[in-house]
Protein backbone atom coordinates (compact mmCIF):
# COMPACT_ATOMS: atom_id res chain seq x y z
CA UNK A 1 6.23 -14.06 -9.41
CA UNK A 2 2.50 -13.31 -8.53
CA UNK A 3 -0.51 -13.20 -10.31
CA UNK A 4 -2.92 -10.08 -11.13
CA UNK A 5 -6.21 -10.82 -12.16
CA UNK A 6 -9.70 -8.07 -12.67
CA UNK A 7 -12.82 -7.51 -14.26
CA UNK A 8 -14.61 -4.28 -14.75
CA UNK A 9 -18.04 -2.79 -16.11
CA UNK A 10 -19.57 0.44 -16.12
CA UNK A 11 -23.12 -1.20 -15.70
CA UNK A 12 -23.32 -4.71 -16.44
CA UNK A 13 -24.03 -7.13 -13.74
CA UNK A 14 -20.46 -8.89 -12.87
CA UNK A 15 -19.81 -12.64 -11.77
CA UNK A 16 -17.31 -12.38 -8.28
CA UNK A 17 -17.15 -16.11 -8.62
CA UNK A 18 -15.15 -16.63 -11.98
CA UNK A 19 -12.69 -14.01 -10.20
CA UNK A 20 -11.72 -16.21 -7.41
CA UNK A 21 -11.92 -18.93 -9.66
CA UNK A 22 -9.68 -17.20 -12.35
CA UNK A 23 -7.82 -16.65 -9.92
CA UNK A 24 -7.18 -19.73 -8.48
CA UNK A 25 -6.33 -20.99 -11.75
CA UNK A 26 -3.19 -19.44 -11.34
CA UNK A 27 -2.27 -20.46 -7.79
CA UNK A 28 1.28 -21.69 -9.15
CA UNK A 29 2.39 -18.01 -9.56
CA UNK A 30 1.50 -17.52 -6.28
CA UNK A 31 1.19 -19.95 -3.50
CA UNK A 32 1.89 -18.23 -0.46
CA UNK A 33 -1.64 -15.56 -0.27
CA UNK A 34 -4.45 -14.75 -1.96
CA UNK A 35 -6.90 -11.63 -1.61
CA UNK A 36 -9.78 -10.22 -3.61
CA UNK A 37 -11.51 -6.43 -3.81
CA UNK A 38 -14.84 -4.80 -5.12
CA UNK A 39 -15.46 -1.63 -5.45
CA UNK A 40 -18.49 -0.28 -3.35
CA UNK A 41 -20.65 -0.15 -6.66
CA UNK A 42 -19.74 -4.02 -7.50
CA UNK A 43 -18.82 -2.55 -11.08
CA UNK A 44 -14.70 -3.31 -10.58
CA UNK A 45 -13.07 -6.43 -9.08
CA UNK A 46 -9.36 -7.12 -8.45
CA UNK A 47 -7.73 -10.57 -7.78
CA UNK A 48 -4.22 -11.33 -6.53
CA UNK A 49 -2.10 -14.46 -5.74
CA UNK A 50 1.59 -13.98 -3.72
CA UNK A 51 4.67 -14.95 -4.08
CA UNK A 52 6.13 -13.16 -0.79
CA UNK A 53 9.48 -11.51 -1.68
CA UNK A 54 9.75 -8.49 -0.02
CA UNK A 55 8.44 -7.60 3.12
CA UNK A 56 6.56 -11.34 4.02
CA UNK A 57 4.39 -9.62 6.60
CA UNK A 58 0.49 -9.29 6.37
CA UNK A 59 1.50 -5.96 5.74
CA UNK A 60 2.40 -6.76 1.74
CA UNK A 61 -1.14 -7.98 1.53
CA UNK A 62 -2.72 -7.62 -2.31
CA UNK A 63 -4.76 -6.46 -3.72
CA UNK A 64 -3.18 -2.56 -1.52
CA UNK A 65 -5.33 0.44 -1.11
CA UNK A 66 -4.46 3.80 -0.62
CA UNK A 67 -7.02 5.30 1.15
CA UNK A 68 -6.66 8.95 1.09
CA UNK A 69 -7.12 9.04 -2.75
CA UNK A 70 -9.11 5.82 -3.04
CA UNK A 71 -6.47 3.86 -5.31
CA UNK A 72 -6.26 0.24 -5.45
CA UNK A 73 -3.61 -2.03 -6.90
CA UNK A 74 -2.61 -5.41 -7.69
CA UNK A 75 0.82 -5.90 -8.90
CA UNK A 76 3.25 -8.84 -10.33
CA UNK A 77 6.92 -8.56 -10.18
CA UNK A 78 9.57 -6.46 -8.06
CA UNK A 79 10.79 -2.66 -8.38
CA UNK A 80 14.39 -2.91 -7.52
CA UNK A 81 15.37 1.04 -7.13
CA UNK A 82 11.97 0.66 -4.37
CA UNK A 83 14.12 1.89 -1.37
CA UNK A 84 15.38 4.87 -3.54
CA UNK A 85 11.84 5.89 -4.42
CA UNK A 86 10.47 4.90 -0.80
CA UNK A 87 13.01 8.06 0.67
CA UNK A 88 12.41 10.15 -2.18
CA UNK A 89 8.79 10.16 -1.31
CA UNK A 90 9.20 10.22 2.32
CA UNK A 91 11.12 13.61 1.83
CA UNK A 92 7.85 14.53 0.01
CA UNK A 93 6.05 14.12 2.97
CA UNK A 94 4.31 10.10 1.88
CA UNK A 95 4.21 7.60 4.76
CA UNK A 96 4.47 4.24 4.22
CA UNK A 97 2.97 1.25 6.66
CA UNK A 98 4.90 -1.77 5.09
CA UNK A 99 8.32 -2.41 3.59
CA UNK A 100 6.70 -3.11 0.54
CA UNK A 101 7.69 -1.87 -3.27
CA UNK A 102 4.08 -2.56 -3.84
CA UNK A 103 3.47 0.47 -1.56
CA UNK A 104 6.03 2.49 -2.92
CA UNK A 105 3.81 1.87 -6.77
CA UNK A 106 0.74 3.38 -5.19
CA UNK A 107 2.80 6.33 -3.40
CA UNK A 108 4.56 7.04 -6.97
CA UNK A 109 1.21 6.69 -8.29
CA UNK A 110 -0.34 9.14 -5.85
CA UNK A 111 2.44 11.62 -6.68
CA UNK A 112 3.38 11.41 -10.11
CA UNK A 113 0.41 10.03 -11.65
CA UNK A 114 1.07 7.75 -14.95
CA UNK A 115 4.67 9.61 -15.37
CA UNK A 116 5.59 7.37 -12.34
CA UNK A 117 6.52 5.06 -15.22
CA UNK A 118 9.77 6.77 -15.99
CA UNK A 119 11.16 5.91 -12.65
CA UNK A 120 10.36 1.96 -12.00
CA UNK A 121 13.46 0.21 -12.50
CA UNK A 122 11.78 -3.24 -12.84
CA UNK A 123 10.18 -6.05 -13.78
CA UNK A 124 6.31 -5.40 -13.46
CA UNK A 125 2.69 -5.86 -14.71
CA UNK A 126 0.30 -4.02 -12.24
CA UNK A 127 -3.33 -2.51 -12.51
CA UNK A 128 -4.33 0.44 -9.96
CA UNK A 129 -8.06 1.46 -10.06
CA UNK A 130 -9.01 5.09 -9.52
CA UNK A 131 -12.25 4.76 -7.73
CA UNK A 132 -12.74 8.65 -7.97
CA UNK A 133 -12.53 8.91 -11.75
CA UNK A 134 -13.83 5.47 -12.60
CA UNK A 135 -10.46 4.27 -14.22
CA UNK A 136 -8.29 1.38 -14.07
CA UNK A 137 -4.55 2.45 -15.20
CA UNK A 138 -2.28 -0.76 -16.52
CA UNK A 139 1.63 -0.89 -17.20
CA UNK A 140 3.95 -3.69 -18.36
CA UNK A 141 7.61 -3.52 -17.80
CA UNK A 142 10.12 -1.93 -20.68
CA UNK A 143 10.78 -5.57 -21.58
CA UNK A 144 7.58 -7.17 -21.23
CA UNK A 145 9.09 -9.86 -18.24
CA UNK A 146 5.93 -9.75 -16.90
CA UNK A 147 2.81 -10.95 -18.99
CA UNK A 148 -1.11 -9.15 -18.87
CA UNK A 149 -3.64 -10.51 -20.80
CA UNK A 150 -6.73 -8.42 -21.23
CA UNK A 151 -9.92 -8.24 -23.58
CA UNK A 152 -12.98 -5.81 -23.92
CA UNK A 153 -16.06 -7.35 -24.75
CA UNK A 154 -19.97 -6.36 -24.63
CA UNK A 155 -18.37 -3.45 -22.58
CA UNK A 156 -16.67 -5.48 -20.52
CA UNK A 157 -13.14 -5.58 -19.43
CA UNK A 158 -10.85 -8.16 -17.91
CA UNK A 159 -7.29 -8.41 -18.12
CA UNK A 160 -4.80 -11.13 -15.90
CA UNK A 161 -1.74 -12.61 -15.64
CA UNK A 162 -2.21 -15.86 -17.39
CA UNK A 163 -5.01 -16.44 -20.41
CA UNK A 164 -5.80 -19.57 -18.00
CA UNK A 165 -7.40 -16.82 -15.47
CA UNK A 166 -9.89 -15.34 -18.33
CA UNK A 167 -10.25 -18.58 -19.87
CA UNK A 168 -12.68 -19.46 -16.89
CA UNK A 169 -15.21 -17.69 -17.86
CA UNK A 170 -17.46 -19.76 -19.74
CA UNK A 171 -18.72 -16.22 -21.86
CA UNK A 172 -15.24 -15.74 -22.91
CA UNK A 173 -13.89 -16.47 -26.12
CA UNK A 174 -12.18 -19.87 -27.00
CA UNK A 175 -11.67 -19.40 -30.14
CA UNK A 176 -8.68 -20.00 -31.86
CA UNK A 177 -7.16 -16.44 -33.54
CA UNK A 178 -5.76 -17.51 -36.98
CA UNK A 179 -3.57 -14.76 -37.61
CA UNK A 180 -1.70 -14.98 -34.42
CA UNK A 181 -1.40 -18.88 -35.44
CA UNK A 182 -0.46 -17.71 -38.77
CA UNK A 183 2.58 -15.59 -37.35
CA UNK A 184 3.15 -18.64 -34.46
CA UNK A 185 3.90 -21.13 -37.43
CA UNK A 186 6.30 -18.65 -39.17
CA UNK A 187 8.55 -17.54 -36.45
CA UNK A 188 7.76 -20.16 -33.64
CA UNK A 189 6.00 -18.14 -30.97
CA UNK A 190 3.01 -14.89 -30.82
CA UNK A 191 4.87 -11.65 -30.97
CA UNK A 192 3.81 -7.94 -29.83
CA UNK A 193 0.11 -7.58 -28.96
CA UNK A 194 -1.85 -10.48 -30.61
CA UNK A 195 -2.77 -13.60 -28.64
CA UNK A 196 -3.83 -17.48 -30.01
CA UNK A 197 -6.94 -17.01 -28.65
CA UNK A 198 -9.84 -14.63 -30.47
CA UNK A 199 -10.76 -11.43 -28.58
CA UNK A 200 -7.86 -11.25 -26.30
CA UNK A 201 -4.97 -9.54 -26.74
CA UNK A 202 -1.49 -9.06 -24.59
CA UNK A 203 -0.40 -5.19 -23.41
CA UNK A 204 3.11 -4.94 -25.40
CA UNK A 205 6.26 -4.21 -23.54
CA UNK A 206 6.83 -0.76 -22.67
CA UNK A 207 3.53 0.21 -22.69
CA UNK A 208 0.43 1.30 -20.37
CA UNK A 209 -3.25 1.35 -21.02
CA UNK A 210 -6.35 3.00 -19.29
CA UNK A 211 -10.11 1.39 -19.62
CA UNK A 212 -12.34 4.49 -19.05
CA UNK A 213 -15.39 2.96 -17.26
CA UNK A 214 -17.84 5.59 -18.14
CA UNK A 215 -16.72 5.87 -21.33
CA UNK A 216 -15.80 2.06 -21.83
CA UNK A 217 -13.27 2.55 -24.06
CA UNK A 218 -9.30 1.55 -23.94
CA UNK A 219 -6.87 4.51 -24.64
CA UNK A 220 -2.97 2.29 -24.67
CA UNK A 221 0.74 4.34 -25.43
CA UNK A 222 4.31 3.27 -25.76
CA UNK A 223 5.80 5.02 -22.63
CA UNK A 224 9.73 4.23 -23.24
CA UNK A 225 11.64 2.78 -26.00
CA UNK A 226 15.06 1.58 -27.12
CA UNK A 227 17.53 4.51 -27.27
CA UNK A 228 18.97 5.52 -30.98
CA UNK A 229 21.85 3.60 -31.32
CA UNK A 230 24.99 6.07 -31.64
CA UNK A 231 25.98 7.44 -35.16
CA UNK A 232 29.20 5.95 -36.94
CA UNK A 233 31.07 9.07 -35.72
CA UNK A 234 29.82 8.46 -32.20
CA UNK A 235 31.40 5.09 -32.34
CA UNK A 236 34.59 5.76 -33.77
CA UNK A 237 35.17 8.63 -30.57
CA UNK A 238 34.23 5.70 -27.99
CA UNK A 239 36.87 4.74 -25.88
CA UNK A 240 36.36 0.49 -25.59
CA UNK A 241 37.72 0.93 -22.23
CA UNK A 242 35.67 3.15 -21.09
CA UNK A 243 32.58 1.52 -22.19
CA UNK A 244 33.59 -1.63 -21.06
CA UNK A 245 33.91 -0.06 -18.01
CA UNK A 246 30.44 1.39 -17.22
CA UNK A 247 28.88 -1.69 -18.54
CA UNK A 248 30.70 -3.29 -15.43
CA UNK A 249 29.15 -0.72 -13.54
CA UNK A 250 25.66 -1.03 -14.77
CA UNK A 251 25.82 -4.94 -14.39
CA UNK A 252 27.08 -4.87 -11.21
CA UNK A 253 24.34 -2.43 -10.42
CA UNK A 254 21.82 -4.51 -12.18
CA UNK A 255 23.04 -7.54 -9.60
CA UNK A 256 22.92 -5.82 -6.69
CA UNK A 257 19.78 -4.77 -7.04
CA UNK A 258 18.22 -7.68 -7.93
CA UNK A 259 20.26 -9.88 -4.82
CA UNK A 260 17.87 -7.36 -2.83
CA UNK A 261 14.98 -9.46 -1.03
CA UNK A 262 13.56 -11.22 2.19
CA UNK A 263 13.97 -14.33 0.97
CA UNK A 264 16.90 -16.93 -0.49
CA UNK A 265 18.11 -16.05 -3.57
CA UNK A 266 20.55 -18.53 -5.89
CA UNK A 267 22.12 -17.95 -9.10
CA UNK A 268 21.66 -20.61 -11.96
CA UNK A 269 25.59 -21.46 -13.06
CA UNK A 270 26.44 -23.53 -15.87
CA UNK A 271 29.69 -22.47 -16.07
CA UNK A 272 29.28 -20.17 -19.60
CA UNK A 273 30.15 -16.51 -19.66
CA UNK A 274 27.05 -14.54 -19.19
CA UNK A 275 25.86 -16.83 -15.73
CA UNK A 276 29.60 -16.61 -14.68
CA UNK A 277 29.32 -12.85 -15.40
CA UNK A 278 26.34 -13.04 -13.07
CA UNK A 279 27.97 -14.82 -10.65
CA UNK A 280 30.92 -12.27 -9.96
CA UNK A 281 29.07 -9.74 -9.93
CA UNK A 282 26.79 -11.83 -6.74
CA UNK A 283 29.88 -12.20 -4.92
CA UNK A 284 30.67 -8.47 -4.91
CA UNK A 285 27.52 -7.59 -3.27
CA UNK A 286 27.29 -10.71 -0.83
CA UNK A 287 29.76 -12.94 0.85
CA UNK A 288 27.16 -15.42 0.92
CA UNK A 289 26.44 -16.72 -2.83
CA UNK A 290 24.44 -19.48 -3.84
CA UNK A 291 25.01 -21.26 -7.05
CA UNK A 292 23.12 -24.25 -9.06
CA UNK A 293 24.03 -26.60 -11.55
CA UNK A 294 21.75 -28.92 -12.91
CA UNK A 295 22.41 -32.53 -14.30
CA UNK A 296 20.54 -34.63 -17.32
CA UNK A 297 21.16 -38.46 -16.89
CA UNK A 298 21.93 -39.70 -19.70
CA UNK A 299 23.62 -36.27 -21.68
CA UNK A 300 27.14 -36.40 -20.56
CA UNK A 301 28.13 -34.23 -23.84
CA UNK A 302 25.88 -30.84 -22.38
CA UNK A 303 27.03 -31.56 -18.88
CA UNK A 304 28.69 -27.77 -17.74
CA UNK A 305 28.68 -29.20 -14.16
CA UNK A 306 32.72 -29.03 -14.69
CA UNK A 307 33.09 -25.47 -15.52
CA UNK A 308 30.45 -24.41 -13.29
CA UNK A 309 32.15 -26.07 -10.47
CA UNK A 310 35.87 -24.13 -11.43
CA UNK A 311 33.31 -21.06 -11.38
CA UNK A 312 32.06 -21.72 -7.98
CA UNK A 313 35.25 -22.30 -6.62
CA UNK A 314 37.07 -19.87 -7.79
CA UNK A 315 34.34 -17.16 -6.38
CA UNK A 316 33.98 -19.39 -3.32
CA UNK A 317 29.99 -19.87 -3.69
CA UNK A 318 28.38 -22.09 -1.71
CA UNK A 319 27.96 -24.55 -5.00
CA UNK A 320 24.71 -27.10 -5.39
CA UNK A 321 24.75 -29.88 -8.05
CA UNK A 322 21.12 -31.21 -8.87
CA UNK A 323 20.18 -33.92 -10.64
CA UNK A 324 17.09 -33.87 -13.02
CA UNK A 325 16.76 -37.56 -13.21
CA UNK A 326 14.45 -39.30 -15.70
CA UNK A 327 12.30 -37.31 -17.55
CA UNK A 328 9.53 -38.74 -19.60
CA UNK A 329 6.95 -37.32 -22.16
CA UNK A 330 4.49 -36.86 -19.38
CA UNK A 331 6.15 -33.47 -18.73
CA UNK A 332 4.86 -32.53 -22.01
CA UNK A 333 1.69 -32.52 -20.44
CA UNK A 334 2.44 -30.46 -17.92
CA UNK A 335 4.00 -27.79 -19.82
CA UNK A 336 0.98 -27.30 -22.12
CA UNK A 337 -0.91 -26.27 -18.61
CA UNK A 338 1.82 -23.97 -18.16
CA UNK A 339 2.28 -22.03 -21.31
CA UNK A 340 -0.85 -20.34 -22.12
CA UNK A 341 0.37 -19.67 -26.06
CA UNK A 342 2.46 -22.30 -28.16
CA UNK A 343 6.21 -21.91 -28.65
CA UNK A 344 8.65 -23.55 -30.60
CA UNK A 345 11.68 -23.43 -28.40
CA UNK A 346 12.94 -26.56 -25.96
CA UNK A 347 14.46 -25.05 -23.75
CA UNK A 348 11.00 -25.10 -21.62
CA UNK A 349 11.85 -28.40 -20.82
CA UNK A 350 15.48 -27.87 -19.37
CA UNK A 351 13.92 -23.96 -17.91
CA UNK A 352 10.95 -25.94 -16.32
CA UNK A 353 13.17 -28.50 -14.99
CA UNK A 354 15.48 -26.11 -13.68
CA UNK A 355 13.02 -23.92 -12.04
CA UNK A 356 11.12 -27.21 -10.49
CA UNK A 357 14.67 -28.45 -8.52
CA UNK A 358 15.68 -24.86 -7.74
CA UNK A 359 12.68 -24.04 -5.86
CA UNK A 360 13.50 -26.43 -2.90
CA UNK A 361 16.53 -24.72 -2.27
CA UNK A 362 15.17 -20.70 -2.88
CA UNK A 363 12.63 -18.93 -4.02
CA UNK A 364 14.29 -16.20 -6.45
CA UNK A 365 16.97 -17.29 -8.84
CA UNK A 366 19.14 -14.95 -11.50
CA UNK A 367 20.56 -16.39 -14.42
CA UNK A 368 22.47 -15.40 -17.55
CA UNK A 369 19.73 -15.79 -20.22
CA UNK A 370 19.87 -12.69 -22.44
CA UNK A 371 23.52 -12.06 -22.73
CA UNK A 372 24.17 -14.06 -26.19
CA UNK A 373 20.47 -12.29 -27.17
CA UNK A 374 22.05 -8.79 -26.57
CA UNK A 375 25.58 -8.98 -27.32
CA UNK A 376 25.32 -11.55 -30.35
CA UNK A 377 26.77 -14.73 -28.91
CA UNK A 378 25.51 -17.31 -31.20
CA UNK A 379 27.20 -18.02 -33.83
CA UNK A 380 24.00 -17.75 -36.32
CA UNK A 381 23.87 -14.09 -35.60
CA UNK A 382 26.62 -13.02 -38.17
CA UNK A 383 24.54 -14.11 -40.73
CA UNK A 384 22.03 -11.16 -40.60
C-alpha cells in the first residue's frame, strides 16, 4: 500500500510544512519513497509515500505528471488489467516512460477523462489535479479497499490516506462526531461516508468526487454499483455447472492478476476453503508458490497449521510456518496508532500479527478473507 495525501485553496495562503509532515505521519504505508508537488501558484499541494510494487525504478516516482496536459497524480493501490490498458493506449498513439500502472491512470485519464473509471480493475484511491481547469478529480475503488479521507473547511480542501495525515494540522478539527459514534456503538465500526472525527468525512466505495477550486465547492457521484441480482425465473434456467464453472474462471482470473508484480508475493494459508481456494488457483499461474501459516503459543484448539500443511503439500508450495510468540496488551497500543476510527472486531490483532511476520518474508500477500462474507459461510448468516 502507499499513502496519498493534498491540500488545496483557491486563494488562501497554504502551510507546505503540515504536508510533509502529514505525510510523514503515514510513513508505515509507505517506506520505500517519498515525494511532494505544488502547483506554480502555491494554491494545490500533493504528498505521496511508496510502497514499490510495480516497476521499483525512479521511474514510478509519485506524486507523476503528465506534462502535455498538465495533470498530476498521486495514487494508492494497484490496477491489475494495467498491461491491458497500457497496449490499448499505445495503439491510441500514448507513450509511456515507466512500467508503471500509475502511468497507465494518468494516460486513461488523459484519454477518457473521469469515464476511465469503468475500466480500472483494481484496488485504488488516487487524486489527479487538472492544473488547466483548476480541479482536483478523486476516485475510490468499487469496494472501498483503499481508504481517502477528505474535509472542506474555510474553503479549504484536504483529503489523505489516513485521518492521522489531516490530523496534523493543528486548524483541523478534533472533535469527536457523535453521530458517527452513535452508529460505531450500534454496529461496531463507521459505515459509508461519516467519520469519528467532526468535519471530515470518508469518499464511499464506488464513488469519485471533484473540488472545483474557483468555485470551491465538492460535486461527488456513485460511478458503479452492485448488479441486480437475477429474477427467480433467471435462477431456475441457471445451469449450477455452468456457473460454477465461470466462477472458476473469474477466480482464477482474479489470482492471476493479482500474482502480477516486481516483488515477492505469498499467500496467507490456514488450511480453510476460501485461502485453499486461493492457493490453487496461485499454483496455476506460478510454479513457484509461497504459502504462510501462522502460530499462537498457547491456542492449540485454532491451530490450522495441520490442514494448511496437507494444503501446501498437496499443491507443492514452498510452505512457511511462523510463530507469533507472546503477545501482550502493549499491542493494544499500537493498534490504536494504526486504526484511525474504532472497530469492534479482533481479528486486528491476529490480521496485524499476521501482516507484521509476513512482511520479512514478502511484501504483497493474498488471502481468503471475503469468501464466507460473499457466499454466506458462517453459520449466523441463515438467520437473516
Amino acid at each position: 500500500m502507499c499513502a496519498i495525501i493534498g491540500i488545496a485553496s483557491k486563494d488562501k495562503k497554504l502551510d507546505r510544512n503540515m504536508l510533509t509532515v502529514g505525510r510523514d505521519t503515514m510513513i508505515h504505508r509507505g517506506p520505500d519513497d517519498d515525494g511532494a508537488w505544488w502547483a506554480k501558484d502555491g494554491c494545490v499541494g500533493l504528498g505521496h509515500r511508496r510502497l514499490a510494487i510495480i516497476d521499483l525504478s525512479k521511474a514510478g516516482h509519485q506524486p507523476m505528471q503528465e506534462t502535455k496536459n498538465d495533470f498530476t497524480i498521486v495514487f494508492n493501490g494497484e490496477i491489475y488489467n494495467h498491461l491491458d490498458l497500457k497496449q490499448e493506449l499505445i495503439d491510441k498513439g500514448h507513450s509511456f516512460f515507466s512500467n508503471s500502472d500509475t502511468e497507465v491512470i494518468l494516460a486513461a485519464y488523459s484519454e477518457w477523462g473521469k469515464d476511465c473509471l469503468s475500466r480500472l480493475n483494481g484496488m485504488f484511491a488516487f487524486a489527479i489535479y487538472n492544473s488547466r481547469q483548476r480541479f482536483i478529480f478523486l476516485a475510490r475503488d468499487r469496494a472501498g479497499e483503499k481508504p481517502l479521507f477528505y474535509s472542506l473547511s474555510d474553503g479549504i480542501f484536504r483529503f489523505a490516506s489516513e485521518l492521522k495525515g489531516l490530523l496534523v494540522d493543528p486548524n483541523f478539527s478534533h472533535q469527536i462526531n457523535h453521530q458517527a459514534l452513535d452508529v460505531y456503538l450500534t454496529v461496531g465500526y463507521v459505515p459509508g461516508d461519516l467519520c469519528i472525527v467532526q468535519g471530515a468525512n470518508k469518499l464511499p466505495a464506488a464513488h469519485a468526487m471533484v473540488f472545483d477550486l474557483n468555485k470551491k465547492s465538492l460535486q461527488t457521484w456513485k460511478y458503479w454499483q452492485i448488479p441486480s441480482p437475477p429474477t427467480l425465473t433467471e435462477i431456475s434456467k441457471s445451469n449450477e455447472s455452468s456457473l460454477l464453472g465461470e466462477f472458476e474462471l473469474l477466480l482464477e482470473d482474479a489470482v492471476h492478476k493479482q500474482l502480477s508484480a516486481d516483488v515477492p508475493v505469498g499467500i496467507l494459508l490456514s488450511g480453510g476453503i476460501d485461502s485453499s481456494l486461493i492457493t490453487a488457483m496461485a499454483v496455476r499461474s506460478s510454479s513457484q508458490v509461497k504459502t504462510f501459516t501462522v502460530t499462537f503459543d498457547g491456542y492449540n484448539k485454532y491451530d490450522e497449521s495441520d490442514h494448511a500443511d496437507l494444503i501446501a503439500d498437496y499443491f507443492g508450495t514452498e510452505h512457511i510456518e511462523l510463530n507469533a510468540g507472546d503477545t501482550s496488551p502493549e499491542l493494544l497500543k499500537s493498534l490504536a496508532r494504526q486504526y484511525d476510527e474504532p472497530m469492534a472486531d479482533s481479528s486486528m490483532i491476529s490480521t496485524y500479527l499476521v501482516s507484521h511476520l509476513v512482511r520479512k518474508h514478502c511484501t504483497v500477500a493474498l488471502g481468503g478473507d471475503g469468501g464466507d462474507e460473499l457466499f454466506g459461510g458462517y453459520q449466523h448468516y441463515d438467520r437473516l
